[in-house]
PDB file of N, CA and C in Angstrom:
ATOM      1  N   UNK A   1      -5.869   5.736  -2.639  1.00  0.00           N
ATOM      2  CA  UNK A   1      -4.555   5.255  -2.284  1.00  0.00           C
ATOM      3  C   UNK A   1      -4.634   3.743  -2.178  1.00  0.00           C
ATOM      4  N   UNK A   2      -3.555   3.256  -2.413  1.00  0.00           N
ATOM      5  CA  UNK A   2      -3.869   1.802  -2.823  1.00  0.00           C
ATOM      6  C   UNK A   2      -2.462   1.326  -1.929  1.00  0.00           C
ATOM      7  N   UNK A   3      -2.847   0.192  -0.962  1.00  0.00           N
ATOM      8  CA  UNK A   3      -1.949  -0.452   0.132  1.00  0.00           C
ATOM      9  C   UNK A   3      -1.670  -1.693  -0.150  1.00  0.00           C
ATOM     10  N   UNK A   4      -0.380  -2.315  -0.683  1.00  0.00           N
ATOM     11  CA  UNK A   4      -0.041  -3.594  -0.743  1.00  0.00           C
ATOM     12  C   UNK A   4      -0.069  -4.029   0.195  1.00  0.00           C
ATOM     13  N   UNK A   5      -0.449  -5.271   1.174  1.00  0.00           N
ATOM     14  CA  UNK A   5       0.306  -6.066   1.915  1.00  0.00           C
ATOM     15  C   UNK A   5       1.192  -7.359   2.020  1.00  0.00           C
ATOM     16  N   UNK A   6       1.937  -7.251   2.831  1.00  0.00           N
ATOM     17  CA  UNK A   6       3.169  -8.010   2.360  1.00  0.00           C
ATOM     18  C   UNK A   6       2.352  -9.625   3.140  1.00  0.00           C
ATOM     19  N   UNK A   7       2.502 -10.614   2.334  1.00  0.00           N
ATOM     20  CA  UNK A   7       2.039 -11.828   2.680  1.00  0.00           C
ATOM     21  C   UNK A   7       2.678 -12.273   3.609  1.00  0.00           C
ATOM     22  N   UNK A   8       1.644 -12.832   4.518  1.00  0.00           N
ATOM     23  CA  UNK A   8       2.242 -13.352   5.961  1.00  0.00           C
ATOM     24  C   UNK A   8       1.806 -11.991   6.814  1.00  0.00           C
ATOM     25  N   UNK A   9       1.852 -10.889   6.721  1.00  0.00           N
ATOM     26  CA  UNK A   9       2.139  -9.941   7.781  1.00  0.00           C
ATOM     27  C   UNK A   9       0.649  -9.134   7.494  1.00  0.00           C
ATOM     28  N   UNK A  10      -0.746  -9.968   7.407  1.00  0.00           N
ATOM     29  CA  UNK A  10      -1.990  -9.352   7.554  1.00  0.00           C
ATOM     30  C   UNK A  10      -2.325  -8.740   9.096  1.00  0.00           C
ATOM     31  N   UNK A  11      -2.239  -7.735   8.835  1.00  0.00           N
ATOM     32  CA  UNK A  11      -2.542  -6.965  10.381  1.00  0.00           C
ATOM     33  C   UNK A  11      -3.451  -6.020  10.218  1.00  0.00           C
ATOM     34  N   UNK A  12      -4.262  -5.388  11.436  1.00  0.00           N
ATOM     35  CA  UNK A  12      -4.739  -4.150  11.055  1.00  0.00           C
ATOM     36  C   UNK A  12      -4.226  -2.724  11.897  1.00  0.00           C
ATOM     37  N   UNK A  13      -3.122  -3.063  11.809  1.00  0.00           N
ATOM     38  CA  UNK A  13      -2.681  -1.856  12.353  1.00  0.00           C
ATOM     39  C   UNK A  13      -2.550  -0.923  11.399  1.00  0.00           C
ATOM     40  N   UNK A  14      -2.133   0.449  11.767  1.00  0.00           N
ATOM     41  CA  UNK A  14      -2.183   1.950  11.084  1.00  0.00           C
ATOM     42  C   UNK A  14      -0.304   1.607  10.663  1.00  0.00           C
ATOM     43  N   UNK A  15      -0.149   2.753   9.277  1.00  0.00           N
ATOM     44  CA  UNK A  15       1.173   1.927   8.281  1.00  0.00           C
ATOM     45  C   UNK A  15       1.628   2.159   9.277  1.00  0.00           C
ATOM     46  N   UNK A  16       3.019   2.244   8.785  1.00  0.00           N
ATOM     47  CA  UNK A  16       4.333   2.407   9.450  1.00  0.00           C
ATOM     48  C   UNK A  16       4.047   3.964   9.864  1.00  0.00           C
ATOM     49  N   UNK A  17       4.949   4.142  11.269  1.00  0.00           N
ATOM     50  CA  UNK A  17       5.018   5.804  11.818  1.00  0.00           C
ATOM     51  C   UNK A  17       5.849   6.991  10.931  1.00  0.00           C
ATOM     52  N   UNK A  18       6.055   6.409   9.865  1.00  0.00           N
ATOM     53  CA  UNK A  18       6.980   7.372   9.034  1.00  0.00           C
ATOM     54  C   UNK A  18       5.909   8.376   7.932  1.00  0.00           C
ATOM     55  N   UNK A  19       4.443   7.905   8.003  1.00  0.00           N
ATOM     56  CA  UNK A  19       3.473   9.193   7.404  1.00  0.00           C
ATOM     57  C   UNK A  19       2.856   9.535   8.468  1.00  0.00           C
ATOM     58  N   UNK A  20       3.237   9.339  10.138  1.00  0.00           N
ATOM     59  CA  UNK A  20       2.586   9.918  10.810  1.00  0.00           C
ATOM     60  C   UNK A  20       3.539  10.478  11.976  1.00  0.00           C
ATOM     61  N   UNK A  21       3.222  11.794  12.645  1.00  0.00           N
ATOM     62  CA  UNK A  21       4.251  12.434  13.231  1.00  0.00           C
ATOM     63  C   UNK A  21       3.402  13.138  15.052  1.00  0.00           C
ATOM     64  N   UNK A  22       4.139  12.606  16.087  1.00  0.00           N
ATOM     65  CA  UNK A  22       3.003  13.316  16.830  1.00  0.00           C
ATOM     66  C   UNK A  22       3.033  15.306  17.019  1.00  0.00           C
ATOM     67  N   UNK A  23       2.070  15.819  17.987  1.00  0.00           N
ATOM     68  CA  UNK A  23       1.923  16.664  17.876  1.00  0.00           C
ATOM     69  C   UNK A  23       1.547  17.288  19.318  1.00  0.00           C
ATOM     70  N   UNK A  24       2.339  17.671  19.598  1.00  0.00           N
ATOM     71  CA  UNK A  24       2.521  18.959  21.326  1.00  0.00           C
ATOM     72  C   UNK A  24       2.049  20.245  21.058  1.00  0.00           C
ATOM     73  N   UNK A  25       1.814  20.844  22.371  1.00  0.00           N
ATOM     74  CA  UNK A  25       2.549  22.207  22.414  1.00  0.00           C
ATOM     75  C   UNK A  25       1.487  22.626  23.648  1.00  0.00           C
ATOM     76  N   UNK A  26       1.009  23.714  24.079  1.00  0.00           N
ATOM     77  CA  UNK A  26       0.862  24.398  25.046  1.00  0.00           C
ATOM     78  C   UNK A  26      -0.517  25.511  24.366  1.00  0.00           C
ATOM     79  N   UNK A  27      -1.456  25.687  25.323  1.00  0.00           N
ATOM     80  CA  UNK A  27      -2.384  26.776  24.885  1.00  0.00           C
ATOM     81  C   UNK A  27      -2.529  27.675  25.973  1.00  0.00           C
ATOM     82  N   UNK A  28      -2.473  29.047  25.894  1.00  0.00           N
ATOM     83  CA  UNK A  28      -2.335  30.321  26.825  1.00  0.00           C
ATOM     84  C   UNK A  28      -3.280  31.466  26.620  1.00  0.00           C
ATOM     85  N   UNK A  29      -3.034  32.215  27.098  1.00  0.00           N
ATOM     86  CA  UNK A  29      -3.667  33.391  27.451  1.00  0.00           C
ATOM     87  C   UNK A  29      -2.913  34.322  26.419  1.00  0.00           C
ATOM     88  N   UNK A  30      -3.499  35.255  25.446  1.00  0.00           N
ATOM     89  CA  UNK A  30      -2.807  35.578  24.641  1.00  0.00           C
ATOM     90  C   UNK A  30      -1.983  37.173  25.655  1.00  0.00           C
ATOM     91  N   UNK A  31      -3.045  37.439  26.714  1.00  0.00           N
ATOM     92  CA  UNK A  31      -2.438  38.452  27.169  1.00  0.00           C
ATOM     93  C   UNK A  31      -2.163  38.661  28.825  1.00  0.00           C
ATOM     94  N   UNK A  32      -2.094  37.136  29.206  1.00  0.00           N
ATOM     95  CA  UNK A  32      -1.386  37.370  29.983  1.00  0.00           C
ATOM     96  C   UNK A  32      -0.698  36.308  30.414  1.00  0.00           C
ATOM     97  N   UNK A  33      -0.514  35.743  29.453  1.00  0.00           N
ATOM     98  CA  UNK A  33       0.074  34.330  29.205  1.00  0.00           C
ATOM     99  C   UNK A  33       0.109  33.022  30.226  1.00  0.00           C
ATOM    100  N   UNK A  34      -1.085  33.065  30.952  1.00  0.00           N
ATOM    101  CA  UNK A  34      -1.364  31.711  32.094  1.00  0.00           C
ATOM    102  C   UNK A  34      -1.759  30.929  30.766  1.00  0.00           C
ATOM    103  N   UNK A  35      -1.236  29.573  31.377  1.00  0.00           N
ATOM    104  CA  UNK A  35      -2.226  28.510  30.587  1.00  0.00           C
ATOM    105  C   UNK A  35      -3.399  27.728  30.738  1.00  0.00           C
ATOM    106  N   UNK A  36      -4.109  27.546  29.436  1.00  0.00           N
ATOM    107  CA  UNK A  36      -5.701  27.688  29.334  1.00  0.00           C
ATOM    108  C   UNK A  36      -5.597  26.270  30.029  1.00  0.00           C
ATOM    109  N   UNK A  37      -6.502  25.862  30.726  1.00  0.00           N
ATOM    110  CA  UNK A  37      -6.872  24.430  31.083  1.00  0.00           C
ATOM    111  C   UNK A  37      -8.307  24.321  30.111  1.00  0.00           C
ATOM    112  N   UNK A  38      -8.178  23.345  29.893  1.00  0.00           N
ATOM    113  CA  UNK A  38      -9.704  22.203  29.178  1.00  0.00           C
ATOM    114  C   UNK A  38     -10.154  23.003  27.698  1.00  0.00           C
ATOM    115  N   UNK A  39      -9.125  23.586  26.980  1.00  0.00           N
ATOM    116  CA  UNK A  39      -8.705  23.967  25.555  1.00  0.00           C
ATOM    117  C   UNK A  39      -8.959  22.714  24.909  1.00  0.00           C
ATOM    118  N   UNK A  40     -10.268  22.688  23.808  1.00  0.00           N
ATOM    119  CA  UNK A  40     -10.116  21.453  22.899  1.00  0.00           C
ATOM    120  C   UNK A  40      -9.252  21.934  21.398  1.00  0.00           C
ATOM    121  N   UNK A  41      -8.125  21.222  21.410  1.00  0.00           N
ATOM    122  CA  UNK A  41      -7.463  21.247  19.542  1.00  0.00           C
ATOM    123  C   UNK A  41      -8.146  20.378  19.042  1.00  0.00           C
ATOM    124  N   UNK A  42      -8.101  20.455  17.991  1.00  0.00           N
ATOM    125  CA  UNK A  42      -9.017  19.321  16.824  1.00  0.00           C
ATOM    126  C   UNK A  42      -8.150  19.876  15.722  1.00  0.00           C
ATOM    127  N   UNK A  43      -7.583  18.366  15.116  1.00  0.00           N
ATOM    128  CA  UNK A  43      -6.914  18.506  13.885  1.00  0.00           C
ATOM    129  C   UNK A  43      -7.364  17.661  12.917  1.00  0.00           C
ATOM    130  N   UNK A  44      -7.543  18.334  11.835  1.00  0.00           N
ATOM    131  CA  UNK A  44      -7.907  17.483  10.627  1.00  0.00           C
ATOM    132  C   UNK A  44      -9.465  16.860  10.951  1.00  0.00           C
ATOM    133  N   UNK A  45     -10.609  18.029  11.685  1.00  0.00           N
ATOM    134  CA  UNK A  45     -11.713  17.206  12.328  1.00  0.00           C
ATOM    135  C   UNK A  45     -12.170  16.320  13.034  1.00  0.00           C
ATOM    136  N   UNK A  46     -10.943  15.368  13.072  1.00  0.00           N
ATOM    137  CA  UNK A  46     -10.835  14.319  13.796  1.00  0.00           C
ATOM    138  C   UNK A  46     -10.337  13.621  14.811  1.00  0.00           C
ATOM    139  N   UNK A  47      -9.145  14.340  15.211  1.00  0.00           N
ATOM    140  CA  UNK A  47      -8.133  13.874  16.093  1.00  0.00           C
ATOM    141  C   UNK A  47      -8.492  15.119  17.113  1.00  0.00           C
ATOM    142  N   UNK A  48      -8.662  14.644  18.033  1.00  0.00           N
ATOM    143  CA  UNK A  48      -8.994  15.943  19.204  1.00  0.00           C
ATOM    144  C   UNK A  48      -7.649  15.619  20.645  1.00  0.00           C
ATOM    145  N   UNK A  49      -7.688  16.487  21.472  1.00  0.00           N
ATOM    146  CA  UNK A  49      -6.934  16.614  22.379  1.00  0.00           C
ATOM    147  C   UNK A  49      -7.861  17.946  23.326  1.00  0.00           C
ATOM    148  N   UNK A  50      -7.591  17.677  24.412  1.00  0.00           N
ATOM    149  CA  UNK A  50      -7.812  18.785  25.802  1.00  0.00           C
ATOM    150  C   UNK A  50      -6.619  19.168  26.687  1.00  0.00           C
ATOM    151  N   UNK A  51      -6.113  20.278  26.725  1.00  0.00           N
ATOM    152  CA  UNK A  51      -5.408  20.790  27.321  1.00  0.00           C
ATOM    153  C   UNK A  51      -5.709  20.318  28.843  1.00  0.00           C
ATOM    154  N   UNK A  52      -4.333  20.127  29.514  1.00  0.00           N
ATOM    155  CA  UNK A  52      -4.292  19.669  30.950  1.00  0.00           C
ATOM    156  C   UNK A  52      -3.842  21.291  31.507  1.00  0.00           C
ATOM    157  N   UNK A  53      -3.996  21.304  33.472  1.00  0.00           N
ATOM    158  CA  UNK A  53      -3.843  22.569  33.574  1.00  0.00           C
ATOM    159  C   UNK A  53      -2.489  23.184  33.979  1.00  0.00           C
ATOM    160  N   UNK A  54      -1.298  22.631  32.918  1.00  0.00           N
ATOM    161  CA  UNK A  54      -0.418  23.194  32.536  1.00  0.00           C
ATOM    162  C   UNK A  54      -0.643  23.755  31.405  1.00  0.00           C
ATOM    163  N   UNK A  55      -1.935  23.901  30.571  1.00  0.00           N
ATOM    164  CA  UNK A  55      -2.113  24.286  28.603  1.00  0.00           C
ATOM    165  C   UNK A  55      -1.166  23.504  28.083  1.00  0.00           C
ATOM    166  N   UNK A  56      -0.728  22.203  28.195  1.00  0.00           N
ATOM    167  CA  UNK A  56      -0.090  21.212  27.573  1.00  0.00           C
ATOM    168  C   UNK A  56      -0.961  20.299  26.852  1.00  0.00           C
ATOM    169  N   UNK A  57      -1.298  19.961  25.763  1.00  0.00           N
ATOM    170  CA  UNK A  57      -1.946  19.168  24.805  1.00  0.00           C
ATOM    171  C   UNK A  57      -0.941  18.205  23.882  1.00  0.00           C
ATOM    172  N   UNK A  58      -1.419  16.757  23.750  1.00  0.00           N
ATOM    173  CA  UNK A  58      -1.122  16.095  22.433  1.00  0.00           C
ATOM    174  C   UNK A  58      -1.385  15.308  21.682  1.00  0.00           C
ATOM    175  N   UNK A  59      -1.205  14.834  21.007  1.00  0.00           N
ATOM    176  CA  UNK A  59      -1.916  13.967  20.329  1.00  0.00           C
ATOM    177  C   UNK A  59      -0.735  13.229  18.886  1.00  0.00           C
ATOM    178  N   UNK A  60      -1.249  11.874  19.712  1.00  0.00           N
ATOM    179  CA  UNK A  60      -0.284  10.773  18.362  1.00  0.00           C
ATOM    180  C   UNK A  60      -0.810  10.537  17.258  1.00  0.00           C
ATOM    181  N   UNK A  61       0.369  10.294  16.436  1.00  0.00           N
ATOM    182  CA  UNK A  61      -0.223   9.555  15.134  1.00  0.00           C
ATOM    183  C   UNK A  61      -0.774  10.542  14.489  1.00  0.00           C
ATOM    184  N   UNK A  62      -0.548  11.751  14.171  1.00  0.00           N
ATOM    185  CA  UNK A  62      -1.036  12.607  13.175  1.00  0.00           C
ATOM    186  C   UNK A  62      -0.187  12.261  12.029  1.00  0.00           C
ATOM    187  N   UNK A  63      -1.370  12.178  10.895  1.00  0.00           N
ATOM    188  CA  UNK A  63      -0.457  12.196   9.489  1.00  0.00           C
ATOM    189  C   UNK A  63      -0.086  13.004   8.958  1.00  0.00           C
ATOM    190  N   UNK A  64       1.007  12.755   8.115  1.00  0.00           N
ATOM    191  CA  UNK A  64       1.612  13.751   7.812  1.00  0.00           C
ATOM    192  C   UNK A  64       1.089  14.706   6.498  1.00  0.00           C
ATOM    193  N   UNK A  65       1.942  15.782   6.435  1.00  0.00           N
ATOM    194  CA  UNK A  65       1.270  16.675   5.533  1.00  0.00           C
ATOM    195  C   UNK A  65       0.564  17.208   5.914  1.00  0.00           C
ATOM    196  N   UNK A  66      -0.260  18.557   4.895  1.00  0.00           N
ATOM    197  CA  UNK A  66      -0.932  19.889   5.141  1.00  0.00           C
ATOM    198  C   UNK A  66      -2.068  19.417   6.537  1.00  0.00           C
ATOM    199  N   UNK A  67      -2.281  19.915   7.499  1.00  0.00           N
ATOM    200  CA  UNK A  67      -2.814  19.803   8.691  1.00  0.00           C
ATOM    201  C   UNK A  67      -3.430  20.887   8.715  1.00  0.00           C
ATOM    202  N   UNK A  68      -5.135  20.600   9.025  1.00  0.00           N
ATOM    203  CA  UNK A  68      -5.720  22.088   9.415  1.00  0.00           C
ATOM    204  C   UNK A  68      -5.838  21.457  11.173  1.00  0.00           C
ATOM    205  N   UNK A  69      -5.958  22.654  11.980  1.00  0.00           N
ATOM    206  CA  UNK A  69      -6.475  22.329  13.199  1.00  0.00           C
ATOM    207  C   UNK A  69      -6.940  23.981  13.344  1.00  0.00           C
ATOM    208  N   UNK A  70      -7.934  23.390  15.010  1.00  0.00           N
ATOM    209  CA  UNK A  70      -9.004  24.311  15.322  1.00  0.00           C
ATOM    210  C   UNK A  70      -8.242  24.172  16.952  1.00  0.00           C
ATOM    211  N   UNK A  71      -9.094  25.743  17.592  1.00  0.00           N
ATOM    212  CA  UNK A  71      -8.742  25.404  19.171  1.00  0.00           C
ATOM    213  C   UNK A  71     -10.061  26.509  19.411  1.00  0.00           C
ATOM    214  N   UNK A  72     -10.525  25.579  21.242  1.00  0.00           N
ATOM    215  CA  UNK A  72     -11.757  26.426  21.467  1.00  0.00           C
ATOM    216  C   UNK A  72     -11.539  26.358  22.855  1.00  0.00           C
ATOM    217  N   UNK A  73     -11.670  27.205  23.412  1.00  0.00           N
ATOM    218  CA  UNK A  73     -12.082  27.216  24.991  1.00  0.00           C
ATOM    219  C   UNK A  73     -13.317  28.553  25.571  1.00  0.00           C
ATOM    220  N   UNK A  74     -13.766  27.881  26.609  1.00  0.00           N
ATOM    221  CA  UNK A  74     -14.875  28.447  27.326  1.00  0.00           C
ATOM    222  C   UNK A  74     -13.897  30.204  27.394  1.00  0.00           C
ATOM    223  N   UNK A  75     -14.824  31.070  26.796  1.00  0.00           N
ATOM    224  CA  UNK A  75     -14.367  32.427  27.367  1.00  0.00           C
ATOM    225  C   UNK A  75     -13.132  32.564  26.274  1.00  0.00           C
ATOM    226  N   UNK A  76     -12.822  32.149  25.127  1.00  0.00           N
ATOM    227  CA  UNK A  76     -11.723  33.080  24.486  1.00  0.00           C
ATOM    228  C   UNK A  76     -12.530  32.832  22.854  1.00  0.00           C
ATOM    229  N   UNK A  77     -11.820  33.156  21.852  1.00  0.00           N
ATOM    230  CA  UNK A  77     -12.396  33.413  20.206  1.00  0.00           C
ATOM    231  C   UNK A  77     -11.182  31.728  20.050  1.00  0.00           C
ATOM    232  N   UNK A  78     -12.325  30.801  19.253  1.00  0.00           N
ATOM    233  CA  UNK A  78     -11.925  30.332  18.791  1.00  0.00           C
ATOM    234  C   UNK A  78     -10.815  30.584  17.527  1.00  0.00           C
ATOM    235  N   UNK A  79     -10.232  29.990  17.368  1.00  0.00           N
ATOM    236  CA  UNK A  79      -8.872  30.003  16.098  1.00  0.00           C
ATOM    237  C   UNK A  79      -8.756  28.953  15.436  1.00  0.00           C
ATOM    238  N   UNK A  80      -8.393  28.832  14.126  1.00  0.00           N
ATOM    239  CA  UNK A  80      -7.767  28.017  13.812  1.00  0.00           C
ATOM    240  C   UNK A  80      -6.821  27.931  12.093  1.00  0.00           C
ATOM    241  N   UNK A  81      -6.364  27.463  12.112  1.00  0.00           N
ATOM    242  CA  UNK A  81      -5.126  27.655  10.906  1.00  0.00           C
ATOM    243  C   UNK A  81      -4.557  26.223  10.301  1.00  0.00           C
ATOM    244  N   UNK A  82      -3.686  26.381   9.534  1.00  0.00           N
ATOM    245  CA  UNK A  82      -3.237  24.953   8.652  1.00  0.00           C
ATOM    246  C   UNK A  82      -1.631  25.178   8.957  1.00  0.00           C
ATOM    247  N   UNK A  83      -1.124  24.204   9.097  1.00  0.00           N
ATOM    248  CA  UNK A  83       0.649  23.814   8.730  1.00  0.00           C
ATOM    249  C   UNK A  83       0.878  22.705   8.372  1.00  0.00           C
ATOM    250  N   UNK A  84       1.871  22.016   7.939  1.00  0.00           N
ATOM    251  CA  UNK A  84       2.370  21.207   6.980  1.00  0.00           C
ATOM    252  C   UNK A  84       3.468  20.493   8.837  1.00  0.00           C
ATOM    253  N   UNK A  85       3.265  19.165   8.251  1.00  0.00           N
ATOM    254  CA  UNK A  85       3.677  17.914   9.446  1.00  0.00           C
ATOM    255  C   UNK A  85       4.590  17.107   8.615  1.00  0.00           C
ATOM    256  N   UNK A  86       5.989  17.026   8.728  1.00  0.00           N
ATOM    257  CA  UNK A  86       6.696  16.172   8.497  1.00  0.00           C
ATOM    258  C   UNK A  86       6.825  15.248   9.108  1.00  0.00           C
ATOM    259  N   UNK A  87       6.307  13.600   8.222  1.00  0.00           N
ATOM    260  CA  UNK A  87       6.511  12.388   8.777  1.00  0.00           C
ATOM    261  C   UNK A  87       7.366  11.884   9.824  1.00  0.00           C
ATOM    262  N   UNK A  88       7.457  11.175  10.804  1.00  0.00           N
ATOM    263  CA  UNK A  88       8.100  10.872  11.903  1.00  0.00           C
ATOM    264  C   UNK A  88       9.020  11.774  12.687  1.00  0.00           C
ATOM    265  N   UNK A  89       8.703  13.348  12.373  1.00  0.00           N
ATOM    266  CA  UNK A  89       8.942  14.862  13.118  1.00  0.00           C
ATOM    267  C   UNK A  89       8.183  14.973  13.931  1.00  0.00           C
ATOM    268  N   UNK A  90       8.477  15.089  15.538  1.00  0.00           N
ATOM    269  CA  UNK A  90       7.278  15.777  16.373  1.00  0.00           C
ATOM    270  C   UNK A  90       7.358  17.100  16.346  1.00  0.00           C
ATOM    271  N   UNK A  91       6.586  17.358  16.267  1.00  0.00           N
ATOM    272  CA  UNK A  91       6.052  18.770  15.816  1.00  0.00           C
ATOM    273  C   UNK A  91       5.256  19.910  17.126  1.00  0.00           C
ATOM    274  N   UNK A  92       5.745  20.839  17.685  1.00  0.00           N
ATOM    275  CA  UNK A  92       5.142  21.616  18.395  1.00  0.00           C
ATOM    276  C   UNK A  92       4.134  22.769  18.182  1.00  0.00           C
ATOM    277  N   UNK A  93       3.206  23.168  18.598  1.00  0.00           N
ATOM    278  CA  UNK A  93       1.932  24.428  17.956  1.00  0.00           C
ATOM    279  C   UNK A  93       2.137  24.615  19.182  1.00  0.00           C
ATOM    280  N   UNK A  94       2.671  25.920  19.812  1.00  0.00           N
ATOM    281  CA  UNK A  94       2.134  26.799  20.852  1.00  0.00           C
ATOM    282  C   UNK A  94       0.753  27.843  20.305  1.00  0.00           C
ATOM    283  N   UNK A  95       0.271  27.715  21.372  1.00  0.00           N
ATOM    284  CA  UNK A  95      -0.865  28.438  20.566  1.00  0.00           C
ATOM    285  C   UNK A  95      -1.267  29.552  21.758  1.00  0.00           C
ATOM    286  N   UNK A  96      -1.834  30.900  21.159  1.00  0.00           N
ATOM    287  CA  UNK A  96      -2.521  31.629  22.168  1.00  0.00           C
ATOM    288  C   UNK A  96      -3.733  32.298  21.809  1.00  0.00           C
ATOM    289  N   UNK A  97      -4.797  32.122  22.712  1.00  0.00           N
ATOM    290  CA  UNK A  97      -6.264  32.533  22.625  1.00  0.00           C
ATOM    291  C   UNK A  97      -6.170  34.077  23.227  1.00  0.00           C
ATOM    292  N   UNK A  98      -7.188  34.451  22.262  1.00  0.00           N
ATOM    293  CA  UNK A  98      -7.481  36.054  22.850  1.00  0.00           C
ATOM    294  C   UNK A  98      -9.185  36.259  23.508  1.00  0.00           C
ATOM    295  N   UNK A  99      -9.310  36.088  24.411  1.00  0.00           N
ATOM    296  CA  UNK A  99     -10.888  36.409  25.514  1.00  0.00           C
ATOM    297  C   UNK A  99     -11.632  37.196  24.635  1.00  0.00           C
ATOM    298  N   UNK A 100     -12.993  36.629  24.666  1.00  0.00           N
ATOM    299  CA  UNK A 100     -13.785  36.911  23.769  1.00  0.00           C
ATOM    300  C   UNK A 100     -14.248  38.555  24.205  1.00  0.00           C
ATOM    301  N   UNK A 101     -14.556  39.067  23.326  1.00  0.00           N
ATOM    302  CA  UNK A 101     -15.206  40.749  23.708  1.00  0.00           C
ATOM    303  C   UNK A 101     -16.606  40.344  24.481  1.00  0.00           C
ATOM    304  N   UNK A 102     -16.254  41.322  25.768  1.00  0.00           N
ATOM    305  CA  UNK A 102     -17.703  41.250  26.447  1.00  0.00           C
ATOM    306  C   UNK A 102     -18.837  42.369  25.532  1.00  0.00           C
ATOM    307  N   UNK A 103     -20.254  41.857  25.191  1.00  0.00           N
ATOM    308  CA  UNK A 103     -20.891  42.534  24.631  1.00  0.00           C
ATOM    309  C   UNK A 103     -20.967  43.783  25.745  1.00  0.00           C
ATOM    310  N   UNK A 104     -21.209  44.923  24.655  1.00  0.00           N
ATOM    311  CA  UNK A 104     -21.023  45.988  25.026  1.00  0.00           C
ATOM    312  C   UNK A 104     -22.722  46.504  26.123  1.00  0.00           C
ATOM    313  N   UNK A 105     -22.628  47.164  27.026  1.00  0.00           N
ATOM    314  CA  UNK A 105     -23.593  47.342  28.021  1.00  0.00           C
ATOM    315  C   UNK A 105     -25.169  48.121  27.082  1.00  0.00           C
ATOM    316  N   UNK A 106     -26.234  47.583  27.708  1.00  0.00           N
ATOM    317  CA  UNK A 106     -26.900  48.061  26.942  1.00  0.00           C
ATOM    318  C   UNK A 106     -27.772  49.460  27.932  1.00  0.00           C
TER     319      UNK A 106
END
């Protein structure tokens, strides 16, 4: 990808907010719907967030377009999936974890 800059206006900031969109939402209990505290999302490998102990997470400046993200917490099966982020749209992922299977007794 190739970035003109406009003379006079050398900066290093990130472009304009219109290829990047932020990103909310909440992580829970898939079955009994409390929310998870200290849930890490990770989107696109790189951009991480931790759930506070409302399961409220976010994170700015995601770019836009196809988005994979991941979510992990102590005690449930990690997940994770792809959606598509429209530029300067904030965008919500509620998400819910299902508790990992206790190995079976031996």
């Amino acid at each position: 990808m190739l970035l003109l800059g406009t003379p006079g206006c050398n900066t290093d900031e990130l472009p304009p907010a219109a290829g990047f969109a932020s990103l909310s939402g909440t992580v829970v209990d898939s079955v009994t719907n409390v929310p998870i505290h200290g849930a890490v999302v990770t989107v696109d490998t790189v951009l991480t967030a931790t759930s506070d102990a409302t399961g409220r997470f976010s994170i700015d400046k995601v770019p836009s377009g196809i988005t994979d993200y991941a979510v992990e917490a102590t005690g449930y099966q990690a997940m994770s999936s792809t959606t598509t982020i429209e530029p300067g749209k904030p965008f919500t992922l509620n998400l819910t974890l299902r508790t990992q299977a206790s190995p079976p007794p031996h």
